[in-house]
N, C-alpha and C. Protein backbone atom coordinates (compact mmCIF):
# COMPACT_ATOMS: atom_id res chain seq x y z
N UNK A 1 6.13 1.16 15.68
CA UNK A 1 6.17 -0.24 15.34
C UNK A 1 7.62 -0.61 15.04
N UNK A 2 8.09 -1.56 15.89
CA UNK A 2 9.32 -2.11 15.16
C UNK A 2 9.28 -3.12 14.28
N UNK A 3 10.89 -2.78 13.93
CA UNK A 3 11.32 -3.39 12.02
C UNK A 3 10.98 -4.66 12.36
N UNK A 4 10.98 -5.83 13.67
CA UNK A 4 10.65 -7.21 13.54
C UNK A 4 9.56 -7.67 13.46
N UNK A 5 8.57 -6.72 13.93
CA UNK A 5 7.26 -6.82 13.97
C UNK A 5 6.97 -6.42 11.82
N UNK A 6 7.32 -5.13 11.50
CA UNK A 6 7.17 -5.05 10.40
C UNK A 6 7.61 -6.33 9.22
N UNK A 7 9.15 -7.34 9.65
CA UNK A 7 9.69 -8.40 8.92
C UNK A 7 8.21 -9.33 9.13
N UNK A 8 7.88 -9.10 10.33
CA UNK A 8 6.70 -10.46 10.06
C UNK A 8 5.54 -10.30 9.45
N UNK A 9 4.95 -9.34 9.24
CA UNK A 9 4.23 -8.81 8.51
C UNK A 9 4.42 -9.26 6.31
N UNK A 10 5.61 -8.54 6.37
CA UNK A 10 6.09 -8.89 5.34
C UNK A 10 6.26 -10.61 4.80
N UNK A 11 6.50 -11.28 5.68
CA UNK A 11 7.11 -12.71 6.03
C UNK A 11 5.90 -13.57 5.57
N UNK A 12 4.89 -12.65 5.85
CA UNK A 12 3.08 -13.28 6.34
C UNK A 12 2.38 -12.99 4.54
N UNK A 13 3.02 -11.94 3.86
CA UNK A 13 2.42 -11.58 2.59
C UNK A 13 3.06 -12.42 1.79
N UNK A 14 4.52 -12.80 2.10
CA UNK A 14 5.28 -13.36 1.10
C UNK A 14 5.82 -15.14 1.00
N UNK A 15 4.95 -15.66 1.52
CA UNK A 15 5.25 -17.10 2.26
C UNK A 15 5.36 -18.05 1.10
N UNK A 16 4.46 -18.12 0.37
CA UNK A 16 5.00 -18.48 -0.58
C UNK A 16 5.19 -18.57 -1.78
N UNK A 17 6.44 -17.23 -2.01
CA UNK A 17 6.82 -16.09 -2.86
C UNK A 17 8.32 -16.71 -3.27
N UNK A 18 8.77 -16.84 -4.56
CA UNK A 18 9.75 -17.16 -4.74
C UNK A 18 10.27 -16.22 -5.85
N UNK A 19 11.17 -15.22 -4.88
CA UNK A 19 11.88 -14.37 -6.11
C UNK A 19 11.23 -12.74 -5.97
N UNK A 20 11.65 -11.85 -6.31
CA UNK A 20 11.42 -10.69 -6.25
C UNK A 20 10.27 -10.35 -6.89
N UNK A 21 9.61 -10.72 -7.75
CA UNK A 21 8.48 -10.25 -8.92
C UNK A 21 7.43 -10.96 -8.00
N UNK A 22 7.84 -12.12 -7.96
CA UNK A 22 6.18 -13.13 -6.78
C UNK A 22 6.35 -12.75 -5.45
N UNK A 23 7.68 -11.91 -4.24
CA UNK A 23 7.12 -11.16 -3.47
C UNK A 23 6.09 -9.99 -3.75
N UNK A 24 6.23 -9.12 -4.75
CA UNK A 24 5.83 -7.89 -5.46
C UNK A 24 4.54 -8.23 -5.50
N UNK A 25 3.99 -9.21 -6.01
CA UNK A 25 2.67 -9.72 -6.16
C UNK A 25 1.85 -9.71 -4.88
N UNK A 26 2.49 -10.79 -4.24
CA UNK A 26 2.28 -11.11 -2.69
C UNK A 26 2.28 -10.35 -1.70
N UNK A 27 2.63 -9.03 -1.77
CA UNK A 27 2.41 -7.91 -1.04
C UNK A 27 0.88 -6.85 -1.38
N UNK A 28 1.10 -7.14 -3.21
CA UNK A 28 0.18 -6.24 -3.78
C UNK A 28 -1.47 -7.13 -3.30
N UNK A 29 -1.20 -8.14 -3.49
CA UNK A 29 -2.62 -9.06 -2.77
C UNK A 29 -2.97 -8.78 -1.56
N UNK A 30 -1.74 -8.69 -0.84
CA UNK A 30 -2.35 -8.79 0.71
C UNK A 30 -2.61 -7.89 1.11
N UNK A 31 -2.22 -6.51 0.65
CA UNK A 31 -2.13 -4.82 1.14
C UNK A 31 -3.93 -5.00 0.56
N UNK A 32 -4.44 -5.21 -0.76
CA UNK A 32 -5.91 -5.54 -1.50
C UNK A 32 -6.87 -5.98 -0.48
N UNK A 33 -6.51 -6.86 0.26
CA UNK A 33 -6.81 -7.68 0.66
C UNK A 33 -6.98 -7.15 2.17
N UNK A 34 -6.22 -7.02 3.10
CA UNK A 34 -5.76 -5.93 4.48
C UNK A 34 -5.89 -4.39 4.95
N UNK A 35 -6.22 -3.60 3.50
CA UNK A 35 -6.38 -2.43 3.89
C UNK A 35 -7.95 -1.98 4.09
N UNK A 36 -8.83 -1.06 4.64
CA UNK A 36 -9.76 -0.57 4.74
C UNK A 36 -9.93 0.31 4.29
N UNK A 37 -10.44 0.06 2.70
CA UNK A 37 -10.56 1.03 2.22
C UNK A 37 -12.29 1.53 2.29
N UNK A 38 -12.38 2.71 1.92
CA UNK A 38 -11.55 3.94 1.81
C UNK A 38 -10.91 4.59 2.93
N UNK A 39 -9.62 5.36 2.63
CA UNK A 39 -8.93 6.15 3.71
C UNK A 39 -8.41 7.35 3.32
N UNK A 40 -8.12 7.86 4.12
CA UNK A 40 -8.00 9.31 3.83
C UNK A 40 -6.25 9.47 4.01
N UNK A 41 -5.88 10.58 3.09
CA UNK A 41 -4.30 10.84 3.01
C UNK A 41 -4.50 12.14 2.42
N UNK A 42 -2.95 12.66 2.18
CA UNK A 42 -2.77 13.29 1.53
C UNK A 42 -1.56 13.55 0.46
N UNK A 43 -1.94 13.99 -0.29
CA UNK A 43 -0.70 13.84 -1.67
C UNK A 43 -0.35 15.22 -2.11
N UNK A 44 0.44 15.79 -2.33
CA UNK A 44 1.79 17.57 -2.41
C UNK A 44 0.51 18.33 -1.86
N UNK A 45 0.12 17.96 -0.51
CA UNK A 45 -0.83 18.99 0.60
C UNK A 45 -2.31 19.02 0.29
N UNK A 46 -2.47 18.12 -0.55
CA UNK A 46 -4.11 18.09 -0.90
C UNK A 46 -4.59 16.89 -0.32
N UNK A 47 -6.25 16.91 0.12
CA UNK A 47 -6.57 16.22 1.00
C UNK A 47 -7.13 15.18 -0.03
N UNK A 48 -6.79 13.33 0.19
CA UNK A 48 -7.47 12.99 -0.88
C UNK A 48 -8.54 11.66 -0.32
N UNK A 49 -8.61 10.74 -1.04
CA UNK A 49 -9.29 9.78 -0.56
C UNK A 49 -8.78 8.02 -1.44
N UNK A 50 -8.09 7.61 -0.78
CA UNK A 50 -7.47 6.25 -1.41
C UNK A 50 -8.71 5.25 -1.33
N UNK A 51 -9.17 5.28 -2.34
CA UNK A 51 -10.15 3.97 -2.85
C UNK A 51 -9.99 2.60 -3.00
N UNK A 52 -8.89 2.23 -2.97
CA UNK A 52 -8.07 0.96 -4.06
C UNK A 52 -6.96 0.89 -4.32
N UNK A 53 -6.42 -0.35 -4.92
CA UNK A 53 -5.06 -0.51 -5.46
C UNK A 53 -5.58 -0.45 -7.11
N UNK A 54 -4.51 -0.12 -7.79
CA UNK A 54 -4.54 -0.59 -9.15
C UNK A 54 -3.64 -1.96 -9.72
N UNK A 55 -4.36 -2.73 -9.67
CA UNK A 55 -3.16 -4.22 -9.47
C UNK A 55 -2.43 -4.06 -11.14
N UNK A 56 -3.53 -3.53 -12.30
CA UNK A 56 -3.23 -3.47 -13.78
C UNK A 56 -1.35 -2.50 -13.67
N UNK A 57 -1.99 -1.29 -13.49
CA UNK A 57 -0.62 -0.26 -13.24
C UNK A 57 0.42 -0.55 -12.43
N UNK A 58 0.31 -1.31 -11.53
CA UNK A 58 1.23 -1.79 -10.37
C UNK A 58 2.30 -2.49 -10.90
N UNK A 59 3.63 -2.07 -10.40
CA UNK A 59 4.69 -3.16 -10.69
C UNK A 59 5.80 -3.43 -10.06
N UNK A 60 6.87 -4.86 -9.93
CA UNK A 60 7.90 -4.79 -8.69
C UNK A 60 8.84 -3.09 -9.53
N UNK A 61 8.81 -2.80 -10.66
CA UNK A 61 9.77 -1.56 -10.86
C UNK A 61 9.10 -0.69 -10.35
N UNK A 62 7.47 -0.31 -10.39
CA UNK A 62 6.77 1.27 -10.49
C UNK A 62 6.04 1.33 -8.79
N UNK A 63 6.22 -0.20 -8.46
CA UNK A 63 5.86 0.04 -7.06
C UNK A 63 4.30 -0.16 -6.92
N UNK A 64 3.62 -0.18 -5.71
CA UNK A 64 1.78 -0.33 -6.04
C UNK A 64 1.34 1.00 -6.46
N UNK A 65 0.69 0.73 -7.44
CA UNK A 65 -0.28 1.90 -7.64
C UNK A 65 -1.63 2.04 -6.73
N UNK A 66 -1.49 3.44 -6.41
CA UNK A 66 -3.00 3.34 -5.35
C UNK A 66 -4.01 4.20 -6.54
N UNK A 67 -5.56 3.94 -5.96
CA UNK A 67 -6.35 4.78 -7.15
C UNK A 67 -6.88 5.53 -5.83
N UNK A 68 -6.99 6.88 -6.79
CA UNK A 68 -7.50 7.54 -5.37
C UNK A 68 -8.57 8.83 -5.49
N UNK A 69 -9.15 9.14 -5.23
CA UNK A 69 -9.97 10.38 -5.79
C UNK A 69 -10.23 11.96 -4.93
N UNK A 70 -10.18 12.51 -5.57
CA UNK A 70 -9.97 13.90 -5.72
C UNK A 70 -10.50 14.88 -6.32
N UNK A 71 -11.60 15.54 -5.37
CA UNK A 71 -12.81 17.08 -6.23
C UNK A 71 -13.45 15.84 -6.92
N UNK A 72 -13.94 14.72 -6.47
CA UNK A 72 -15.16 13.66 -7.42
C UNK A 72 -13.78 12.92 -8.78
N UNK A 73 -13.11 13.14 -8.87
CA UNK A 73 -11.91 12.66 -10.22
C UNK A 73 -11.17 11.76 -9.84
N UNK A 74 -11.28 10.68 -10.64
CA UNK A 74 -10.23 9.58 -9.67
C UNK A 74 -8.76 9.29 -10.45
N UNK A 75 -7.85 9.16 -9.93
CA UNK A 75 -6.35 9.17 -10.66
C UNK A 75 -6.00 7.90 -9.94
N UNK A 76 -4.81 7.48 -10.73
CA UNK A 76 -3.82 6.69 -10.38
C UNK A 76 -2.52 7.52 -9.89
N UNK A 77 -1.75 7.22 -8.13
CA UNK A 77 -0.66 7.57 -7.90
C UNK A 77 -0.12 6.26 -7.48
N UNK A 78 1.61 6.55 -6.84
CA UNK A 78 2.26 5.53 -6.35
C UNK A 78 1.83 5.86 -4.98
N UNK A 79 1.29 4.73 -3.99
CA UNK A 79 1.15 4.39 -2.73
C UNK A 79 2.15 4.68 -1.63
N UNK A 80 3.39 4.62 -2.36
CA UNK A 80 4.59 5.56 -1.65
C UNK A 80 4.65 6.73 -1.09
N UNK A 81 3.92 7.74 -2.30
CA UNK A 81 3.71 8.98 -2.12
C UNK A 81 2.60 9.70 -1.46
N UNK A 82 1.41 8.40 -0.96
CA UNK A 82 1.07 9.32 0.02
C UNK A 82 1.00 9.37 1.37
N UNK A 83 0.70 10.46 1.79
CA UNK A 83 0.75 10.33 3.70
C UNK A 83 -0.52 10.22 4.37
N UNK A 84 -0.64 8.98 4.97
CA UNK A 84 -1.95 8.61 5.41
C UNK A 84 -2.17 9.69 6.86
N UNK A 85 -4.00 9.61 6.74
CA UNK A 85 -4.56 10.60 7.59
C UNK A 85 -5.52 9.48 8.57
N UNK A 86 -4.97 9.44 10.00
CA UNK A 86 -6.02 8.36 11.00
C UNK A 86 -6.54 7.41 9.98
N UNK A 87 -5.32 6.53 9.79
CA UNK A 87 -5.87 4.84 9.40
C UNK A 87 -5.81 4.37 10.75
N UNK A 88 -7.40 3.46 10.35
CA UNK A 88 -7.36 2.38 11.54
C UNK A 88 -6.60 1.32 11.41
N UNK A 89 -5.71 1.14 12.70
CA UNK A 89 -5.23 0.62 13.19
C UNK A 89 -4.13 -0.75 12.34
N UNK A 90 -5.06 -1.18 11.89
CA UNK A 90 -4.45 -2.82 10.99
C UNK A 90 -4.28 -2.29 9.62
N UNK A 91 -4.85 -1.69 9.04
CA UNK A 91 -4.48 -0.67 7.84
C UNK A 91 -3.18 -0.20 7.99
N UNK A 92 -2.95 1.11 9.20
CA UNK A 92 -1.86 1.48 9.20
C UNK A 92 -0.45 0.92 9.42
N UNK A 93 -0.61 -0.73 9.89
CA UNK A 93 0.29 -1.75 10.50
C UNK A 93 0.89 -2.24 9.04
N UNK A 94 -0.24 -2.28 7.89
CA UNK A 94 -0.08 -2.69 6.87
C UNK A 94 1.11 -1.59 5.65
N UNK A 95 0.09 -0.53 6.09
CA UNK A 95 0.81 0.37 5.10
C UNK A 95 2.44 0.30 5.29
N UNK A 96 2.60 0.69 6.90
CA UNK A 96 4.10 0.57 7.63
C UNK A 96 4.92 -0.70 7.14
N UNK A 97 4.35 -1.72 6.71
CA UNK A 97 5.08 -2.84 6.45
C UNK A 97 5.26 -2.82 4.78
N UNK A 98 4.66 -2.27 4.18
CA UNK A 98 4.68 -2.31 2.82
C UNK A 98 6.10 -0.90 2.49
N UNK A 99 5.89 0.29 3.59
CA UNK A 99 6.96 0.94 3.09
C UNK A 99 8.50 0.67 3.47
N UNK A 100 8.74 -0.26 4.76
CA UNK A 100 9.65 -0.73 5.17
C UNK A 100 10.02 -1.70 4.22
N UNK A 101 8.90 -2.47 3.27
CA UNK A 101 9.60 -3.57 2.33
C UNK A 101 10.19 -2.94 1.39
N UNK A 102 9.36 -1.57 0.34
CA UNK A 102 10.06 -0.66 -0.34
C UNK A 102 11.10 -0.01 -0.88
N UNK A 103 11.65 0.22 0.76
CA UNK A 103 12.68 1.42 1.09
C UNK A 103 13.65 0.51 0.27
C-alpha cells in the first residue's frame, strides 16, 4: 500500500480534527469503528487474539491501547506492538494507516 493511499485514509479519520489530541481521538474512533474484530496477531511470539480497543487507556502520548486475550486472560497492550496474522483486507488497510500516522 502506498503512503498516499495511507495519507487518505488518515485524511478520512481526521476531517474534522483540529490539533493533535482531536486527530488522536479521530483515529481511535475510526480504527473502533473499521476494524473486524476479533483478529488474530501476535505479541514477543505468542499467538494472541485482539478483541477491541481500550478507548479509557488510550492516549495521543501512550498511543491506542488494544485489549486482547490470551490462554482465556484478557490484557491491555499498545496496538503498535502487535503483528497482525491474515487481517481481512479493510482491517489491514486500516491498521497500515494507523501505523504510518504513528511512526
Amino acid at each position: 500500500m502506498d503512503d498516499e493511499r495511507l495519507q487518505e485514509l488518515i485524511n478520512e479519520a481526521t476531517v474534522d480534527c483540529y490539533g493533535e489530541k482531536e486527530a488522536f481521538w479521530g483515529i481511535l474512533a475510526t480504527l473502533d469503528d473499521e476494524l473486524n474484530f476479533p483478529l488474530k496477531a501476535t505479541l514477543i511470539g505468542e499467538r494472541i487474539e485482539l478483541i477491541g480497543l481500550d478507548s479509557n487507556e488510550s492516549s495521543s502520548r501512550r498511543g491506542v491501547v488494544a485489549r486482547i486475550r490470551h490462554k482465556g486472560k484478557e490484557y491491555s497492550v499498545s496496538l503498535a506492538d502487535l503483528q497482525m496474522e491474515d487481517a481481512d483486507s479493510h482491517s489491514a488497510e486500516w491498521l497500515a494507516a494507523y501505523r504510518f500516522w504513528f511512526q
